[in-house]
Structure formats: C-alpha cells, structure tokens
C-alpha atoms as a PDB file:
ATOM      1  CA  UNK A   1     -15.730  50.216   1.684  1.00  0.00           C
ATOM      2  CA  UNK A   2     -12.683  50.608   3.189  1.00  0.00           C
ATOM      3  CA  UNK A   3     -10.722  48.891   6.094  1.00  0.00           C
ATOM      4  CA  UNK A   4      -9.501  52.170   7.436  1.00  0.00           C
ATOM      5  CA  UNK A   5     -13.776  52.422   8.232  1.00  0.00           C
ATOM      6  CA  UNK A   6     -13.545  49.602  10.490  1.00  0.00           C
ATOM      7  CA  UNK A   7     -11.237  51.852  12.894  1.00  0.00           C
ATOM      8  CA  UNK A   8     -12.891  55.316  12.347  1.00  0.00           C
ATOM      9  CA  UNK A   9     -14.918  56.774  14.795  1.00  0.00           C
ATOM     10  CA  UNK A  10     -18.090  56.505  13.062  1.00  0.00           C
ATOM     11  CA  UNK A  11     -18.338  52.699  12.957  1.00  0.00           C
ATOM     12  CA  UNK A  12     -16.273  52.166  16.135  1.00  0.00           C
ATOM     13  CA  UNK A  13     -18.970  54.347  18.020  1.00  0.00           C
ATOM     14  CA  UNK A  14     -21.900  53.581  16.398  1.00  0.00           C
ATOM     15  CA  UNK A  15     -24.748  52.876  19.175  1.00  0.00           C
ATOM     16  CA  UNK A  16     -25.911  49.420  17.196  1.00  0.00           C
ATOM     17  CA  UNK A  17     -22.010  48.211  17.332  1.00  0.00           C
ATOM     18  CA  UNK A  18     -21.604  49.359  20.921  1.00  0.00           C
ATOM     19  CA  UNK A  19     -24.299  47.275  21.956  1.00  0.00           C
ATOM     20  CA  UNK A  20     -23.175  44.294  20.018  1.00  0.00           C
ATOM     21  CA  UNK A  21     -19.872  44.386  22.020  1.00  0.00           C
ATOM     22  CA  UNK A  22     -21.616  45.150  25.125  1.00  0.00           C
ATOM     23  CA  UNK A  23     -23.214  41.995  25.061  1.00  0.00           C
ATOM     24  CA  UNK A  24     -20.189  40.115  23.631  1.00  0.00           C
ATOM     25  CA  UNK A  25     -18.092  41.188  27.087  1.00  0.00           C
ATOM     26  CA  UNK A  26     -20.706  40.691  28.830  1.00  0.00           C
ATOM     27  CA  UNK A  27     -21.443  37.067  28.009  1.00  0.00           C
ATOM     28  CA  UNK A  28     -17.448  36.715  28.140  1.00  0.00           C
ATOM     29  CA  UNK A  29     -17.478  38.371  31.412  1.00  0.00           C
ATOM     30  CA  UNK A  30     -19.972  35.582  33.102  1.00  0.00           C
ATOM     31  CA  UNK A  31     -18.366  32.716  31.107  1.00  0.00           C
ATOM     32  CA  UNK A  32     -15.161  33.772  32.560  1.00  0.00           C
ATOM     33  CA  UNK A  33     -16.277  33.702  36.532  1.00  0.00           C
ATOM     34  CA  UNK A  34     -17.671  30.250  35.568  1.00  0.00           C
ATOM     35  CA  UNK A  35     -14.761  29.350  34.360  1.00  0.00           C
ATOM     36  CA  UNK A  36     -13.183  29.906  37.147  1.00  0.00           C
ATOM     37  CA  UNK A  37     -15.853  28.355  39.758  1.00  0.00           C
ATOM     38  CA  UNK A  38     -13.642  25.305  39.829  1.00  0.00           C
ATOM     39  CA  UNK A  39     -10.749  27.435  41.395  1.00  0.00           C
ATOM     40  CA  UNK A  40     -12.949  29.865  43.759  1.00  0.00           C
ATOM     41  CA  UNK A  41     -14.431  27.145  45.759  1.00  0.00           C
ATOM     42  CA  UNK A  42     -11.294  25.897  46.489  1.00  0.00           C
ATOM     43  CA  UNK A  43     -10.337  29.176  47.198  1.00  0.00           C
ATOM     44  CA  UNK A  44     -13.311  29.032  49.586  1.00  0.00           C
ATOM     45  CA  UNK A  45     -12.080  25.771  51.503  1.00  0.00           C
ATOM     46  CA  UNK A  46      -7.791  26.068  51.534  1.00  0.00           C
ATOM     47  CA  UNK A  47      -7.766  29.692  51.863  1.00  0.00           C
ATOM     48  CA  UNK A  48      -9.715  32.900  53.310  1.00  0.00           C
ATOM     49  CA  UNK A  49     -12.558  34.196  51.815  1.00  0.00           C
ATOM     50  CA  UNK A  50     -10.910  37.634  51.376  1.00  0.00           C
ATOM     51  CA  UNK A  51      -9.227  36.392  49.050  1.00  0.00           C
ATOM     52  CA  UNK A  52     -11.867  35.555  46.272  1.00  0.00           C
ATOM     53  CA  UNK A  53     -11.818  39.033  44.565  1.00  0.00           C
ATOM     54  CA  UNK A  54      -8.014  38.612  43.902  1.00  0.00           C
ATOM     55  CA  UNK A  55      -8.865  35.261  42.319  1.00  0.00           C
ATOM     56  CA  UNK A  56     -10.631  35.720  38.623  1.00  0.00           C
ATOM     57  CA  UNK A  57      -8.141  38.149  36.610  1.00  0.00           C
ATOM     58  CA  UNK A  58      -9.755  37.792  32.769  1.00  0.00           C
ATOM     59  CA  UNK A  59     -13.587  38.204  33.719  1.00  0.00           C
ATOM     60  CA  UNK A  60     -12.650  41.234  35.839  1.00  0.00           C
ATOM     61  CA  UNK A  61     -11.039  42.736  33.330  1.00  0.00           C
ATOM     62  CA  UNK A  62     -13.993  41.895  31.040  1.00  0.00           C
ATOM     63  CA  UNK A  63     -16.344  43.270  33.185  1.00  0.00           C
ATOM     64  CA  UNK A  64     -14.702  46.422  33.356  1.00  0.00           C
ATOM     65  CA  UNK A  65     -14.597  47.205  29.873  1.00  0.00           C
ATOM     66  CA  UNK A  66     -17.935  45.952  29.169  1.00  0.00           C
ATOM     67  CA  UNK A  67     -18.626  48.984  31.741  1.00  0.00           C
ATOM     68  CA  UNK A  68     -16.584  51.475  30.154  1.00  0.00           C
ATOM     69  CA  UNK A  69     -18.840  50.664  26.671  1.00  0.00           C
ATOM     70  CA  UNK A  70     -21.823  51.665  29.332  1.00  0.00           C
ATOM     71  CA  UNK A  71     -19.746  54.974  29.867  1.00  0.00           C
ATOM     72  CA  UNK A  72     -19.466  55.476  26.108  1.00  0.00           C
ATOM     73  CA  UNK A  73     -23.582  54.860  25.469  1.00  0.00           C
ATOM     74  CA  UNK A  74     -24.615  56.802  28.545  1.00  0.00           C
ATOM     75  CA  UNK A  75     -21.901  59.286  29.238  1.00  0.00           C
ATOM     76  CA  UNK A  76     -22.318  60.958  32.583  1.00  0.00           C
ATOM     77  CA  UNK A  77     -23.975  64.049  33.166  1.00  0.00           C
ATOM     78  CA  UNK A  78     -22.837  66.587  35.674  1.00  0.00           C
ATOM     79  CA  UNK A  79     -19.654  67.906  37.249  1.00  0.00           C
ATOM     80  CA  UNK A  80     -19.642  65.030  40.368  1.00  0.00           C
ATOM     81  CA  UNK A  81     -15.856  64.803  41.034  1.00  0.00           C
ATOM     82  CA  UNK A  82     -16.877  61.276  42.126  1.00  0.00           C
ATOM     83  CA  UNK A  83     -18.205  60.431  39.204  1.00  0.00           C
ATOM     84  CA  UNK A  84     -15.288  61.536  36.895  1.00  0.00           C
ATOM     85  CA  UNK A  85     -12.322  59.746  39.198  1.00  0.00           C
ATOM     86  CA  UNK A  86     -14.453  56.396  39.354  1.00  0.00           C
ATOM     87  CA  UNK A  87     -15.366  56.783  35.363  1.00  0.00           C
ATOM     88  CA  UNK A  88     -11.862  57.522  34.902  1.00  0.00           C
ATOM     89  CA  UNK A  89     -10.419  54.745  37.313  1.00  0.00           C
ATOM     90  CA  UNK A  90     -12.645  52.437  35.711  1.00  0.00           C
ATOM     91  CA  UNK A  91     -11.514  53.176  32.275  1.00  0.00           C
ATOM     92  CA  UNK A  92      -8.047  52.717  33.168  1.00  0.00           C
ATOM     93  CA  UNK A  93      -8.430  49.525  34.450  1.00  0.00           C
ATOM     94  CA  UNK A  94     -10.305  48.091  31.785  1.00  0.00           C
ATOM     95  CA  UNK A  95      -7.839  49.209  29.521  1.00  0.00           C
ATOM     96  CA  UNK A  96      -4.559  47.565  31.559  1.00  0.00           C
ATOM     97  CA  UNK A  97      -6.155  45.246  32.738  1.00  0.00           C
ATOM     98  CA  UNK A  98      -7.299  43.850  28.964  1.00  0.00           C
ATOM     99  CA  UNK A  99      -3.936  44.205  27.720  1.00  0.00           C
ATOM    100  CA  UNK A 100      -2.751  42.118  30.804  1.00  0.00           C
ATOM    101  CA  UNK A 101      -4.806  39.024  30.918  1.00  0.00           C
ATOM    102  CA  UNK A 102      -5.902  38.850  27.334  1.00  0.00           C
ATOM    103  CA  UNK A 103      -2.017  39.186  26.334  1.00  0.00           C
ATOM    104  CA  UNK A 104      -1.000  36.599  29.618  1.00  0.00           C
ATOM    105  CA  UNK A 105      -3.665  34.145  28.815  1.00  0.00           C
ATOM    106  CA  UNK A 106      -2.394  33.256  25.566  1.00  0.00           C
ATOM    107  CA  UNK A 107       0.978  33.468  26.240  1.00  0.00           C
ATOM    108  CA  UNK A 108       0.424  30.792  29.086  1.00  0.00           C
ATOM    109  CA  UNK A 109      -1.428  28.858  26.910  1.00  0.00           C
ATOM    110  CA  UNK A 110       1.288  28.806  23.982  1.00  0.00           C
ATOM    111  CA  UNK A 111       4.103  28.219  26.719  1.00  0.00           C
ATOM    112  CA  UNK A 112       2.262  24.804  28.007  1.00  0.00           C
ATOM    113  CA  UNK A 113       1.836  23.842  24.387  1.00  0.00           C
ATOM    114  CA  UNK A 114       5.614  24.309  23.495  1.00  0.00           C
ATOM    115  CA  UNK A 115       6.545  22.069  26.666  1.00  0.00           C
ATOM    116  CA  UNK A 116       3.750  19.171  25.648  1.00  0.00           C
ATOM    117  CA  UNK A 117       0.168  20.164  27.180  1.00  0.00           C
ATOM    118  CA  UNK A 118      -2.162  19.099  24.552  1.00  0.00           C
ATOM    119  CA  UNK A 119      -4.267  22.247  22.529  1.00  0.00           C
ATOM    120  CA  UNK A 120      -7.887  21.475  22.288  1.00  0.00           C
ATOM    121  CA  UNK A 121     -10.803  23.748  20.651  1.00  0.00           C
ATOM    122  CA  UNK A 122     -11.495  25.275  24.105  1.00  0.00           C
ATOM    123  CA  UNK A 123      -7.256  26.346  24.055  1.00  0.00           C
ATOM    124  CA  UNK A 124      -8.285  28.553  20.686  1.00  0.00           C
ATOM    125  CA  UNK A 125     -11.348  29.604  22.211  1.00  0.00           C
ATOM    126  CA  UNK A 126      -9.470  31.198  24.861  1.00  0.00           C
ATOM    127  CA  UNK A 127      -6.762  32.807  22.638  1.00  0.00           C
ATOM    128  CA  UNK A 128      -8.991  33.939  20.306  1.00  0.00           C
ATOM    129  CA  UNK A 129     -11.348  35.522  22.929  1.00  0.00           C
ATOM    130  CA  UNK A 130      -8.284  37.141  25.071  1.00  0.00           C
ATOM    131  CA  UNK A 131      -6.352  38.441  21.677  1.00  0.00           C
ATOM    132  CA  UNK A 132      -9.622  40.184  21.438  1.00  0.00           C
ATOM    133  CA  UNK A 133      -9.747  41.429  24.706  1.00  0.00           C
ATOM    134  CA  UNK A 134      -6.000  43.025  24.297  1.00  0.00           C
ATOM    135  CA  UNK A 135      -7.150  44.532  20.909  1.00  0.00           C
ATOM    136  CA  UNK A 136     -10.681  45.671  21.002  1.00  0.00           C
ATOM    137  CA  UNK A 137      -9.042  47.565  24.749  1.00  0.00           C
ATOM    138  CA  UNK A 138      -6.647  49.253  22.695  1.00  0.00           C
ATOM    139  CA  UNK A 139      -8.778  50.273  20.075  1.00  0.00           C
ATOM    140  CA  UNK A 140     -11.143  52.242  22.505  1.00  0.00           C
ATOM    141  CA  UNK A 141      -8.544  53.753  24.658  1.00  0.00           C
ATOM    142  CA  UNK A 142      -8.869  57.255  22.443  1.00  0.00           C
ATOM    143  CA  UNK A 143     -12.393  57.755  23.400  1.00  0.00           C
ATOM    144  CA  UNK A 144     -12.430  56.696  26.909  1.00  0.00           C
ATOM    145  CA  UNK A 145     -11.721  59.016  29.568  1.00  0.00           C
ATOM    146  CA  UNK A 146      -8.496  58.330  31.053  1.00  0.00           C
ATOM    147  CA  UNK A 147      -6.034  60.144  32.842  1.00  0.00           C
ATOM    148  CA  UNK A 148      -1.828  59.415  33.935  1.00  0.00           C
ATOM    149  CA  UNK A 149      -2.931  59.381  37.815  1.00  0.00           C
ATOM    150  CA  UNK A 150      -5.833  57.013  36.966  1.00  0.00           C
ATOM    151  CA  UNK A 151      -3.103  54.701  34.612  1.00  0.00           C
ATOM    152  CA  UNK A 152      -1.114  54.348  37.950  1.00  0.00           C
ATOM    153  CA  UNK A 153      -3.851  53.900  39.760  1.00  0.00           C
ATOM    154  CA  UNK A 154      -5.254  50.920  37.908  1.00  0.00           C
ATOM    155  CA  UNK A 155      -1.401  49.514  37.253  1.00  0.00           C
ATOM    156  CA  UNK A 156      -1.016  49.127  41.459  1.00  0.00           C
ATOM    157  CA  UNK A 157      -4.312  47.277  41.791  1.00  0.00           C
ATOM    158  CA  UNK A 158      -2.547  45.186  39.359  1.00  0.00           C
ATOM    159  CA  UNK A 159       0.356  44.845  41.055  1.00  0.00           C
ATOM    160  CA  UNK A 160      -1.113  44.402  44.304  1.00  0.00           C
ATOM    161  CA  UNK A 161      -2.909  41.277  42.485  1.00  0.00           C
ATOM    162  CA  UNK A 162      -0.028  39.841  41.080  1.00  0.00           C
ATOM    163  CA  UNK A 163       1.604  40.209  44.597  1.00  0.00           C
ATOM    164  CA  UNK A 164      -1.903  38.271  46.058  1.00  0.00           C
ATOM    165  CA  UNK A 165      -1.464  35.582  43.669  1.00  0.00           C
ATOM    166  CA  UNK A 166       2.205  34.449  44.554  1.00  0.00           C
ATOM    167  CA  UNK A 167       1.993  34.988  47.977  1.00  0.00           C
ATOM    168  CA  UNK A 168      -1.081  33.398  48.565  1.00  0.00           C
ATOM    169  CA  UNK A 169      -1.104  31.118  45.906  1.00  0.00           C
ATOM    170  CA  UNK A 170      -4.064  31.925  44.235  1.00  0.00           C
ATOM    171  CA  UNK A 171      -2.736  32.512  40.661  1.00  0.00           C
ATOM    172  CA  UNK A 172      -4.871  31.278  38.069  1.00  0.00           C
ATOM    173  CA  UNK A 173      -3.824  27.480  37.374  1.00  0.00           C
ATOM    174  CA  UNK A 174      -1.720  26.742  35.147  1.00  0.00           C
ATOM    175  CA  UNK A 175      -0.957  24.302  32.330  1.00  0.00           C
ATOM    176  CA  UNK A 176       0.304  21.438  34.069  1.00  0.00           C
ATOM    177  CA  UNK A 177       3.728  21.510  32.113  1.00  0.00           C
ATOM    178  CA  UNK A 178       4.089  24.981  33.618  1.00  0.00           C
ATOM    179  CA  UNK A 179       3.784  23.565  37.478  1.00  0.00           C
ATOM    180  CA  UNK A 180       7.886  23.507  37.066  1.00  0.00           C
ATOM    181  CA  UNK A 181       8.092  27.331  35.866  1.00  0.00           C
ATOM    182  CA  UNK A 182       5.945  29.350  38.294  1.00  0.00           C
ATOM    183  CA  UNK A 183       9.001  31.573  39.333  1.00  0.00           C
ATOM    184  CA  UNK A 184       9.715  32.276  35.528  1.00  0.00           C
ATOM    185  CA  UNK A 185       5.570  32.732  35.098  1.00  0.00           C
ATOM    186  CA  UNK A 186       5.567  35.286  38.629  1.00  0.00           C
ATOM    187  CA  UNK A 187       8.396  37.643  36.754  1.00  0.00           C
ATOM    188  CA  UNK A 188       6.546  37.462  33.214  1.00  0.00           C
ATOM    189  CA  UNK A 189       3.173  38.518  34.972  1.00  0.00           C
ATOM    190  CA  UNK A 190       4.893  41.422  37.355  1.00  0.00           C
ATOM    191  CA  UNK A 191       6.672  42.386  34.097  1.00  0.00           C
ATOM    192  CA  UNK A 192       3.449  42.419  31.712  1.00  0.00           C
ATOM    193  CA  UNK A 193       1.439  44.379  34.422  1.00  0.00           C
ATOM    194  CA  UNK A 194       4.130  47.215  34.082  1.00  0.00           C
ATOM    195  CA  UNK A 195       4.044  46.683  30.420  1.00  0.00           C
ATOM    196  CA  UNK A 196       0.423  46.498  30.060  1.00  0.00           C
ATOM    197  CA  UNK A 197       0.684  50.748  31.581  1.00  0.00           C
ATOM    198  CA  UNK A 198       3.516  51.322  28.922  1.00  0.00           C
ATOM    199  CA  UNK A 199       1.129  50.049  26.044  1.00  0.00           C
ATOM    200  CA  UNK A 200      -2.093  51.523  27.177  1.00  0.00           C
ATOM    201  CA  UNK A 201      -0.419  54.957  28.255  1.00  0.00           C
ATOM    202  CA  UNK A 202       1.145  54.969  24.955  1.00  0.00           C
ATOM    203  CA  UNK A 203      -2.108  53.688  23.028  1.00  0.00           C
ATOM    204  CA  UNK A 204      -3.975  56.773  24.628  1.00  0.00           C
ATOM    205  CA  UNK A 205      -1.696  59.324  23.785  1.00  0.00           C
ATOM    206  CA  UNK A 206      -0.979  58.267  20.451  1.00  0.00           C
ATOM    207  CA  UNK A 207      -4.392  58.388  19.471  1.00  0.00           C
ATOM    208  CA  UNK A 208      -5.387  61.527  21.119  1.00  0.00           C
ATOM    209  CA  UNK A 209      -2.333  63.559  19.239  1.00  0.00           C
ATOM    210  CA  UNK A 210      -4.000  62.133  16.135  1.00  0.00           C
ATOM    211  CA  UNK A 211      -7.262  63.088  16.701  1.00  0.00           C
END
C-alpha cells in the first residue's frame, strides 16, 4: 500500500476513520477545558465572568474541528443561508484556529525549554497532540466548506482574542521562564493569528486547484 493512500480522499473520508478522529478531538477537546479549569476559576474570582469564553484557546479550537468532522459525516441538507454561513464560519475557524494554537502551543513549550523550564512526558503530550491539531486541520481544509469572507471572519475572532488576552490578562499561562518575555510572546501570537489565515487560505486553495 502506498503512503500517498494515507492522504487520498478515500481513506481520509472514510466514515470508520471519521469517526475515529471524531472521538479523538473530542476526548482532546474535554481534556483541554480541564486543563484549563485551574486558570478559569481564577478567571472567575480576579476578573469578570465575561471573560471565560476568551480564556481556553486549544480546546476551542478542538471543538470546532471535531464539529466540522460532524459536517463532513452529516452534511447539511437544504438551501438555509443560515446554515451555509455558520457551516462555513465554523469551518474556518477550526481550520485557523488549529493552525494557531496547535502551532503556538509547542512553540511556547520549546521556548521555556530553551531558557531552562524542565520537559516532562505531559510537555510531549502536548506537542504531540497540538502538531496534530495543526496537521490533521490542514489536511481537511480541501473538503470542508470554506470561503475568503468566512477566513476573515474566523481570523478577527482571533484577533479580537489575542487582543482579550493582553489586555485583560487572561492569556494562557505560560512557562515560568517566559514570565520575562510576554511582550515578545503578545507579537508572536498577533503575528501567528495572521499567519495561521495565510497558511489555511493557502492550504484551501492549493488543494482545491488540485482536485
């Protein structure tokens, strides 16, 4: 067999596989607000509740591709303008936001290991899983349903959480070697949201000029 298979449509969309990765994301997607309980009741008691959504960035992005794999087993029926913007919206997001977070994640992680912060089995855990998030995104961006005004769409919301995090202080925490570099961590993440649009934009139309 060859590896070329592993990419094709066929295996990629195959309703057993789907379902697999469903529940992969999905599992991901609840670890990941758990993961982050720690940092949303504080959120709770120093700042306003508001707030909270802005708060978990990887298990949102999760969530919204595991619901984009939804999309792709039950595709919608009818001609609902509604239902097309919010599939498409959706879509987008999952894809930038994947590319963000699982591409931030382990570059945060690296960056407090190169200045001292101890790697532990959890630290690979968490690259692994976001590498995965940035690749598995990018490999499904030709069959979701996308579209340039949804791309910006989905790039302001993240943005607008970026600008939510370093105003308010509600970025996710960092390393502790890294509590010296949050201005140099606030330009990488405003700079990888606009990247994240260049790479998934690019990503969609590639593969739909080769299909």
């Amino acid at each position: 067999m060859k590896l070329s298979f592993f990419f094709s449509s066929a295996f990629l969309l195959n309703r057993h596989f789907l379902w697999l990765l469903f529940i992969v994301n999905f599992a991901g997607t609840i670890y990941g607000y758990m993961w982050y309980e720690n940092q949303l009741l504080w959120t709770i008691e120093q700042k306003e509740s508001w707030m909270l959504p802005f708060v978990p960035d990887s298990p949102t992005a999760s969530l919204f591709f595991s619901l984009s794999i939804l999309y792709l087993l039950f595709a919608p029926q009818g001609k609902s303008p509604f239902v097309r913007w919010a599939q498409m919206i959706i879509n987008a997001l999952a894809v930038v936001c994947s590319i963000k977070y699982g591409v931030w994640a382990t570059a945060i992680i690296i960056a407090g290991a190169l200045q001292g912060e101890p790697l532990n089995w959890q630290s690979y855990m968490l690259m692994a899983s976001h590498l995965a998030m940035a690749v598995e995104v990018t490999l499904y961006a030709r069959f979701m349903k996308l579209g340039t005004i949804s791309f910006l769409l989905a790039t302001a919301w993240l943005l607008l959480n970026d600008t939510m995090d370093y105003t308010f202080g509600i970025y996710p925490w960092l390393p502790s070697t890294l509590q010296d570099n949050v201005d140099a961590v606030k330009l990488f993440t405003y700079l990888l949201s606009l990247t994240s649009l260049v790479i998934g934009y690019i990503s969609w139309k590639a593969a739909r000029k080769q299909a």
